[in-house]
Protein backbone atom coordinates (compact mmCIF):
# COMPACT_ATOMS: atom_id res chain seq x y z
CA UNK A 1 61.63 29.54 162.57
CA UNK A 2 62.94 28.41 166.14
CA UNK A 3 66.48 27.97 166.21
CA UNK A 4 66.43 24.62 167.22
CA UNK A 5 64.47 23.16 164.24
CA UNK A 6 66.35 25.52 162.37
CA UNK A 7 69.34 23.24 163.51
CA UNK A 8 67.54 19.51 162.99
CA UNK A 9 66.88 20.95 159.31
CA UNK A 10 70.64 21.78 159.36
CA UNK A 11 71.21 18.61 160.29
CA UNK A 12 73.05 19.73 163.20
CA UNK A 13 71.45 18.81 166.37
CA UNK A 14 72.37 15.98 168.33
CA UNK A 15 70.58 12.83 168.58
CA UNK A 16 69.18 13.37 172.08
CA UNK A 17 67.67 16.80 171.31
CA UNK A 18 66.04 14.80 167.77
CA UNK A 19 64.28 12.96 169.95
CA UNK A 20 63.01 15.16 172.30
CA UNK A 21 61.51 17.58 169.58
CA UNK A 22 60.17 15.07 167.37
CA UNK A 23 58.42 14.03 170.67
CA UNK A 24 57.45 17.20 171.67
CA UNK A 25 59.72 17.43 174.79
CA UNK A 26 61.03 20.93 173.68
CA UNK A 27 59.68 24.49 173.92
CA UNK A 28 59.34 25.21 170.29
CA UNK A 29 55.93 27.02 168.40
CA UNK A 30 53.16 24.11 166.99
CA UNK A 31 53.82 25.31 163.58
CA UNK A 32 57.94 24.96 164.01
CA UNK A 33 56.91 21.22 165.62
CA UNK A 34 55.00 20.33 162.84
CA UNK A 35 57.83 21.54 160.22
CA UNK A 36 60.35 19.20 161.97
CA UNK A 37 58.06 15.81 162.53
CA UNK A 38 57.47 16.95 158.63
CA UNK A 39 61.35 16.37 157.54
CA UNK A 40 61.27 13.51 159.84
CA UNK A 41 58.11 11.37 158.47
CA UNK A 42 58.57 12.16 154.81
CA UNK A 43 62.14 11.97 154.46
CA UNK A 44 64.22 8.04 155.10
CA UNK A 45 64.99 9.20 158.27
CA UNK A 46 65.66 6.68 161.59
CA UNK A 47 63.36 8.82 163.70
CA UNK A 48 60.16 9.00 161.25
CA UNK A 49 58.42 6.56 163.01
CA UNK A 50 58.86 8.61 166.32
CA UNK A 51 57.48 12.07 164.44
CA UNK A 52 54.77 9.97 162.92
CA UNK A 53 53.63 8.49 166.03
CA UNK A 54 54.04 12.52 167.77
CA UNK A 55 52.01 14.25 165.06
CA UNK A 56 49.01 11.66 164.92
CA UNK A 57 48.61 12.56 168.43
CA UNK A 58 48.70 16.36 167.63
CA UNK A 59 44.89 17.05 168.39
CA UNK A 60 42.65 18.00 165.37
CA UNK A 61 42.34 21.79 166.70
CA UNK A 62 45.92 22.37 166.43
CA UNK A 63 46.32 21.20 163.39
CA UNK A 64 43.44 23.09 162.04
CA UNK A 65 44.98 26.13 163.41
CA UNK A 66 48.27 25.56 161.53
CA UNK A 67 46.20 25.44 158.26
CA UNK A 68 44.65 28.27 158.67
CA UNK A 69 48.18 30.46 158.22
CA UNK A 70 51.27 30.40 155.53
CA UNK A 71 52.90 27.03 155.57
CA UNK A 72 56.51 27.50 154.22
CA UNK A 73 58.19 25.21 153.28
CA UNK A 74 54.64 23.74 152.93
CA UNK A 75 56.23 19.73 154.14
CA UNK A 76 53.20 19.70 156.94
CA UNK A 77 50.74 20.09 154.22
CA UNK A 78 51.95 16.64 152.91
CA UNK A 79 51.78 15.12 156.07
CA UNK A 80 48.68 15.86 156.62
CA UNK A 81 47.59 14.56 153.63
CA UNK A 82 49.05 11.79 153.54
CA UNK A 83 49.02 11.13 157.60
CA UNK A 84 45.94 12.23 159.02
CA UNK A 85 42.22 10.71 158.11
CA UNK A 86 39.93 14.12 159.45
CA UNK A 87 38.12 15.19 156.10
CA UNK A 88 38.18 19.29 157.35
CA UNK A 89 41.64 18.79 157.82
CA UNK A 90 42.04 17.05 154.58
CA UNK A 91 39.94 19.77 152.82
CA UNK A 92 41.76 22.33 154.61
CA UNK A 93 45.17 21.14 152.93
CA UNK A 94 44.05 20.57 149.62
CA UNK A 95 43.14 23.61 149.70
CA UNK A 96 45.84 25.86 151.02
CA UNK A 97 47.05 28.39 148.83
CA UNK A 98 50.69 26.74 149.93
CA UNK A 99 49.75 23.45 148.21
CA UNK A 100 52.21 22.64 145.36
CA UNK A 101 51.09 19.81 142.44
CA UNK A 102 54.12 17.31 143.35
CA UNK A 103 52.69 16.91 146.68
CA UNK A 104 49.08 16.30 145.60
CA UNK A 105 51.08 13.59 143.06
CA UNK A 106 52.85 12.06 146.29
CA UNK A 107 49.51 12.29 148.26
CA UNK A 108 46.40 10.81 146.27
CA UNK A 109 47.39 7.25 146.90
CA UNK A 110 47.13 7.81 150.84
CA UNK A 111 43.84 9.96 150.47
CA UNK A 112 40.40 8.49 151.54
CA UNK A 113 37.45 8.67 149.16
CA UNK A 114 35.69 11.76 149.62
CA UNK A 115 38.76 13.81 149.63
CA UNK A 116 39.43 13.02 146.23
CA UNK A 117 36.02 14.90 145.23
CA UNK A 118 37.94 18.05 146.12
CA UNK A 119 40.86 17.49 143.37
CA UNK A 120 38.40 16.15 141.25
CA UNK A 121 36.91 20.03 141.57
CA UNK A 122 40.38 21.36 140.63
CA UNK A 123 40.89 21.65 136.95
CA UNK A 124 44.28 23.38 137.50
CA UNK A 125 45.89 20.95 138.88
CA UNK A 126 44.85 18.09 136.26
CA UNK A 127 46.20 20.61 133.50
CA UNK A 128 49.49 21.37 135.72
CA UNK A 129 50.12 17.47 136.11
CA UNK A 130 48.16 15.27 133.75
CA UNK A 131 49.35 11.87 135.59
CA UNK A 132 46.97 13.12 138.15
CA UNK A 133 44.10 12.39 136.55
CA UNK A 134 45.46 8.26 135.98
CA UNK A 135 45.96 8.54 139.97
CA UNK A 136 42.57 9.96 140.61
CA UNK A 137 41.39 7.10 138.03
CA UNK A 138 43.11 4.26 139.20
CA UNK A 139 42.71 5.00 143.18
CA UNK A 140 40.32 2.06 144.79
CA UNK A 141 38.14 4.19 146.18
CA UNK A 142 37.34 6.45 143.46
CA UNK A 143 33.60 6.01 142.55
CA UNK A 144 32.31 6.38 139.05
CA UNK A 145 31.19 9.80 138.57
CA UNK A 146 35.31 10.94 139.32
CA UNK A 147 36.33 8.33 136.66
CA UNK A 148 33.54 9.52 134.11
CA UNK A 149 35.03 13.26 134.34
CA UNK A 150 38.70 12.37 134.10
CA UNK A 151 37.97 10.89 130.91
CA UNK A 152 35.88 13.05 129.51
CA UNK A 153 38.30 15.27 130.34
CA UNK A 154 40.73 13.79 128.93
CA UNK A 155 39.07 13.99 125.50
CA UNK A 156 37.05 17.44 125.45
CA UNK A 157 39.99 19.32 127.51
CA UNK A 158 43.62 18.12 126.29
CA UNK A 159 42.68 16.00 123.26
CA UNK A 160 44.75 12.98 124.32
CA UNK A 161 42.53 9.96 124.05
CA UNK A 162 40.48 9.39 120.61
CA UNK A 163 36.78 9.66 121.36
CA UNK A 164 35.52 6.13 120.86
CA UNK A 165 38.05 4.91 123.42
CA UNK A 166 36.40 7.94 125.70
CA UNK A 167 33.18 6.16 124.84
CA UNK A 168 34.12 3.02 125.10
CA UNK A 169 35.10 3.21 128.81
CA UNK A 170 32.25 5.56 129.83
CA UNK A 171 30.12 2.68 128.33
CA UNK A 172 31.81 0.57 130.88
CA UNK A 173 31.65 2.59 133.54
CA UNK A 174 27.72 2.58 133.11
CA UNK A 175 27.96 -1.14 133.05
CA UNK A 176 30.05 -1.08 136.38
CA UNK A 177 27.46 0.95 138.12
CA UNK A 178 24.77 -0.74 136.70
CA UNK A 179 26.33 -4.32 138.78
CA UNK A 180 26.57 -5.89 135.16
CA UNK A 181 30.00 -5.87 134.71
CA UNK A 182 32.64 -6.80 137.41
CA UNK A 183 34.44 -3.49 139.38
CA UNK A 184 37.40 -4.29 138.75
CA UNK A 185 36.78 -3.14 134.51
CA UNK A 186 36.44 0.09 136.50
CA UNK A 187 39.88 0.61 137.20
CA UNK A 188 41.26 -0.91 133.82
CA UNK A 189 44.14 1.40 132.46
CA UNK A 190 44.11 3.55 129.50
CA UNK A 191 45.23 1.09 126.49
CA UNK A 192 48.82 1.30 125.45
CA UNK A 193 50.71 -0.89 122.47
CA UNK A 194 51.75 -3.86 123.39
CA UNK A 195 55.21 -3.94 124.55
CA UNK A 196 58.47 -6.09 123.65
CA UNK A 197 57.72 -7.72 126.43
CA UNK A 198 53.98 -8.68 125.98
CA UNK A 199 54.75 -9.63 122.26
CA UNK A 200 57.71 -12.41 123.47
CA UNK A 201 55.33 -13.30 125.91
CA UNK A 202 52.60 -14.96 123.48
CA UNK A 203 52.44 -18.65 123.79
CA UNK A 204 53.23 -19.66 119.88
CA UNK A 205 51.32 -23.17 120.14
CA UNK A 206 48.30 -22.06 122.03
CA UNK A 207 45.03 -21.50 119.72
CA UNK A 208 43.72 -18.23 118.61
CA UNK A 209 40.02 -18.27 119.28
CA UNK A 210 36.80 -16.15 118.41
CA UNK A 211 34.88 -14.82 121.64
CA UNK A 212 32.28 -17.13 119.99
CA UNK A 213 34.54 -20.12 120.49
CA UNK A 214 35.56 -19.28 124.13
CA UNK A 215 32.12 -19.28 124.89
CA UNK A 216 31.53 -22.29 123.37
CA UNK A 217 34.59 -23.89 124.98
CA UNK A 218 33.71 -22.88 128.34
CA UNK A 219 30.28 -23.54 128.33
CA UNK A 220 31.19 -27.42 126.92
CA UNK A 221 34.05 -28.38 129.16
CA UNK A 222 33.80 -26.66 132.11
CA UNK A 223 29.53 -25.88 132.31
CA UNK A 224 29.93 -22.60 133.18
CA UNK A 225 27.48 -20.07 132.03
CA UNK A 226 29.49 -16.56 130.33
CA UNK A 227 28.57 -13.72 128.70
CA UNK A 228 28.91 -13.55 124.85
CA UNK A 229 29.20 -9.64 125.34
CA UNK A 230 31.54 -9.56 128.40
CA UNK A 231 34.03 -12.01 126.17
CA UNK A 232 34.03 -9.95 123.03
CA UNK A 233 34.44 -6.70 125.23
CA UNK A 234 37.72 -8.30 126.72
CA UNK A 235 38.71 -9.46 123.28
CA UNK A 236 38.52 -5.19 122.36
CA UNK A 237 41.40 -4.56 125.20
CA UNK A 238 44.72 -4.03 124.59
CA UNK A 239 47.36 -6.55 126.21
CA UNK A 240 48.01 -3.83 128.89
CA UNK A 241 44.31 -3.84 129.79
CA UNK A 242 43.76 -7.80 129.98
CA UNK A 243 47.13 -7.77 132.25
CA UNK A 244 45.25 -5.58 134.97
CA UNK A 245 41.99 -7.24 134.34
CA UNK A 246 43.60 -10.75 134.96
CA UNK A 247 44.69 -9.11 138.83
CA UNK A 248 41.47 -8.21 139.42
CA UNK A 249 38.89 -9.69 137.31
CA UNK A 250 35.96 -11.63 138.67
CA UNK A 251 35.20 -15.25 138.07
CA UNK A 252 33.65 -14.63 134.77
CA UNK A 253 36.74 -12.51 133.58
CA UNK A 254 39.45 -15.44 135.09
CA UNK A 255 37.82 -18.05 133.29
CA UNK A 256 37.96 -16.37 129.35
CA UNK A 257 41.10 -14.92 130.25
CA UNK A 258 43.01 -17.95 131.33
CA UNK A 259 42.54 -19.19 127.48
CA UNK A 260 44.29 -15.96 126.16
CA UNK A 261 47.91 -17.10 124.26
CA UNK A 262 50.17 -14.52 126.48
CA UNK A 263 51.64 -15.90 129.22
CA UNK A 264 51.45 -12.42 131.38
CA UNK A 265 47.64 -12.59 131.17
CA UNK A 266 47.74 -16.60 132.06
CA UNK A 267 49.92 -15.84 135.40
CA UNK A 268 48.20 -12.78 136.44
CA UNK A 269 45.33 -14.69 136.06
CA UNK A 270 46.06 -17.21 138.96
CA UNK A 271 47.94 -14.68 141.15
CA UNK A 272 44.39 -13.10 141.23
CA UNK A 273 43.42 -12.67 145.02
CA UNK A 274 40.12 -13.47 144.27
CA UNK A 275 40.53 -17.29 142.51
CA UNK A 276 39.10 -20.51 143.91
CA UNK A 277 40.81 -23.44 144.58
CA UNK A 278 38.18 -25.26 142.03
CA UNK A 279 39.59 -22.75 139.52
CA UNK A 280 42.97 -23.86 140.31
CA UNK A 281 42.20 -27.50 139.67
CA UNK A 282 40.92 -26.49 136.59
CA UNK A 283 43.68 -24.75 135.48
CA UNK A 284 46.39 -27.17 136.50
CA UNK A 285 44.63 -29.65 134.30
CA UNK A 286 44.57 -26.83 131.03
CA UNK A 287 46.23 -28.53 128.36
CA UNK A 288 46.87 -24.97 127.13
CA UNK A 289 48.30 -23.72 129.98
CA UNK A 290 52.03 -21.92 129.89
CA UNK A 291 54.34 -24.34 132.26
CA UNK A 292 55.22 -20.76 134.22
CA UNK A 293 51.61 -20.84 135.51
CA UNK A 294 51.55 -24.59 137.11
CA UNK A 295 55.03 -23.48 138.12
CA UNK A 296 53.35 -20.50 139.91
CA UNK A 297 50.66 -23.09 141.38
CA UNK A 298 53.70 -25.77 143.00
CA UNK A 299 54.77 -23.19 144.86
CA UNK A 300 51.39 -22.63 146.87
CA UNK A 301 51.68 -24.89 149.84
CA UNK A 302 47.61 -24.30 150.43
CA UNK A 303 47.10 -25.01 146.77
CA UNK A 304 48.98 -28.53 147.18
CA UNK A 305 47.26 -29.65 150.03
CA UNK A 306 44.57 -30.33 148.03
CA UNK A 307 44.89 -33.41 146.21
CA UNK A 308 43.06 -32.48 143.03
CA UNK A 309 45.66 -29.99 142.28
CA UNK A 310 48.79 -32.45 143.16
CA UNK A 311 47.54 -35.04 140.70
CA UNK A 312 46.41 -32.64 137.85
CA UNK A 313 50.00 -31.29 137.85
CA UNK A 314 51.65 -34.77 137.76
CA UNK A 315 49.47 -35.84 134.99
CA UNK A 316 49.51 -32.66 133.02
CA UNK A 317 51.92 -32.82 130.11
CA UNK A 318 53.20 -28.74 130.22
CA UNK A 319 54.28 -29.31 133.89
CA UNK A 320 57.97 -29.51 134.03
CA UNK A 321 59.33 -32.24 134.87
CA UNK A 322 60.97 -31.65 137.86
CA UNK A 323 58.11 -30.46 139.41
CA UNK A 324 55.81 -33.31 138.49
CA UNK A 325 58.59 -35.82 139.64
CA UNK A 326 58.73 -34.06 143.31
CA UNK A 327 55.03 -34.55 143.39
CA UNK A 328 54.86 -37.71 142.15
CA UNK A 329 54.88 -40.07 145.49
CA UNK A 330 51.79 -38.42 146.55
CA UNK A 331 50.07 -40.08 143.85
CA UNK A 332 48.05 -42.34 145.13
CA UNK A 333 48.43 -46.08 143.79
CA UNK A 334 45.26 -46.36 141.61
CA UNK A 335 46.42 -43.02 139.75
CA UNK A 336 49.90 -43.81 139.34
CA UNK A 337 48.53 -47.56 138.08
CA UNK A 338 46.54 -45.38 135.47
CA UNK A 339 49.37 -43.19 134.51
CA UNK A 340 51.63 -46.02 133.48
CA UNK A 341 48.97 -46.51 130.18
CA UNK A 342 48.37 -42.90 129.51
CA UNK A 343 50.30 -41.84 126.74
CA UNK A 344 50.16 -38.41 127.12
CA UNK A 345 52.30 -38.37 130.42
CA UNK A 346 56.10 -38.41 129.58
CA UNK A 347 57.74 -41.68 129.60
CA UNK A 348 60.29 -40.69 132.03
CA UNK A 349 57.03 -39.80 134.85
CA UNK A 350 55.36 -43.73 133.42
CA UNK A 351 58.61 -44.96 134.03
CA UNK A 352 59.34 -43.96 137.30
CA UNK A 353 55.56 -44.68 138.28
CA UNK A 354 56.14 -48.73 137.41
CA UNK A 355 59.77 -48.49 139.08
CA UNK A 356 57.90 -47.11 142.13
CA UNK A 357 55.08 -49.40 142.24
CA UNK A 358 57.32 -52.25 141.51
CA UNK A 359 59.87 -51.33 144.34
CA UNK A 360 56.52 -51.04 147.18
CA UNK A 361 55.12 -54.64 145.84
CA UNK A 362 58.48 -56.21 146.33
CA UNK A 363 58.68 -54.78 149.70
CA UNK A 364 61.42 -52.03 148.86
CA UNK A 365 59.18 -48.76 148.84
């Protein structure tokens, strides 16, 4: 290796002369260059943006070239991976004799789509590292064939997942492609027992229904048309699996989930990038509904423009009182006139309703 990247790995060149070779201003070999933007970009170093921004410049060719040879320490074959979006020189990494399984591990996250076909194709590496095949499984752009074979894998190869839970999500897979089923029950994780956490998190007063019943419930209050089979599917998954469904669920799946008793599911639910603010409405009226969730909802300024959402949370009875008394002035007169003989409002908010009115009449407010 050149003596001066010899030195920057040393951590003993000065500042000045960093600079200059992460930006190329130094005569040193392309392979020696690469090594040093390497421990520059992957490391928490104050000049990896500067090597970053040198070696996406680095034309394809060059790069290419470098592949072809040894790469020791093999660093460059990470940040190519992991840095640079040309498929041959993806394919030329992944498969350089130099490649080591932790940096495939650190890698599949930043890999495009048809790169992961060409771990998918190495067996070796799934046995050498089994949490590759939850990356591979749980990567967005992973299509359905790659998520059939890791778990079948899983089953006929190391004997770690009990076949009718194999068979169980290849069913769903099949659903997935077939567009009857939402994607996101593509990328559900494997199911776990619930945790300490999940258990303390059930919601002791809300009721336990049948899928039969939430289909019933739905379909009567809120005239929404759902699957029978979709909500006795979700009522199969483990707490862990309804979590991640509840991120990124479709309509369908945020409207039987919101019902479940666990408070994790109800808030994942409506921090779900996907939900409408008619869903919200709904939701902030849920008589059901853990307080944490209409918490979650005050704190949307979009959500409380609206002023559907505003006056569901004042009247709803599992809002917490604070926040329903910082939202109650935007009540408009008519409501709060209405509140004042609703019994199921706190007395405290009925109170302060008549003391407001009262106080605007007289010429106070």
């Amino acid at each position: 290796m050149h003596p001066i990247v010899e030195r920057y790995l040393a951590n003993q060149l000065p500042e000045p002369m960093i600079l200059a070779l992460l930006g190329g201003g130094l005569p040193v070999p392309p392979a020696d260059f690469i090594q040093a933007q390497a421990h520059a970009a992957l490391s928490a170093s104050p000049f990896a943006e500067r090597a970053l921004q040198a070696f996406q410049s680095v034309p394809e060719s060059v790069v290419a070239g470098l592949l072809l040879e040894r790469v020791q320490p093999p660093a460059p074959l990470e940040l190519v991976l992991r840095h640079r979006r040309e498929f041959p020189l993806l394919e030329a990494a992944l498969l350089h004799p130099d490649l080591t399984v932790d940096i495939v591990e650190r890698s599949i996250p930043d890999l495009p789509g048809p790169a992961l076909d060409i771990i998918a194709n190495n067996q070796v590496l799934w046995m050498q590292r089994p949490a590759i095949l939850d990356q591979l499984e749980q990567h967005p752009e992973a299509d359905y064939a790659i998520k059939r074979r890791v778990n079948e894998f899983r089953f006929d190869v190391l004997k770690v997942v009990p076949q009718e839970v194999v068979q169980e999500r290849l069913e769903i897979l099949d659903e997935v492609q077939a567009g009857r089923l939402d994607k996101a029950w593509a990328e559900l994780p494997l199911p776990k027992e619930t945790s300490v956490e999940e258990r303390e998190a059930e919601i002791p007063d809300a009721p336990q229904e049948t899928p039969e019943e939430v289909v019933r419930a739905i379909q009567a209050f809120e005239g929404q048309e759902v699957n029978l089979s979709v909500a006795k599917r979700i009522a199969r998954l483990k707490t862990n699996q309804k979590i991640m469904l509840a991120i990124k669920g479709g309509k369908e799946e945020r409207t039987i989930l919101i019902r479940e008793a666990n408070r994790l599911i109800q808030e994942n639910v409506i921090r779900n990038g996907r939900i409408t603010e008619g869903e919200v409405a709904f939701i902030a009226n849920m008589r059901t509904i853990h307080e944490g969730v209409l918490r979650i909802i005050s704190m949307n300024r979009e959500w409380m423009k609206k002023y559907t959402i505003v006056k569901a949370l004042v009247y709803n009875p599992r809002t917490p009182i604070a926040v329903a008394m910082s939202n109650l002035k935007r009540v408009n007169e008519f409501d709060m006139k209405l509140m004042q003989r609703d019994k199921n409002i706190p007395e405290v908010l009925r109170r302060e309703a008549k003391r407001y009115l009262d106080s605007k009449g007289s010429g106070k407010g």
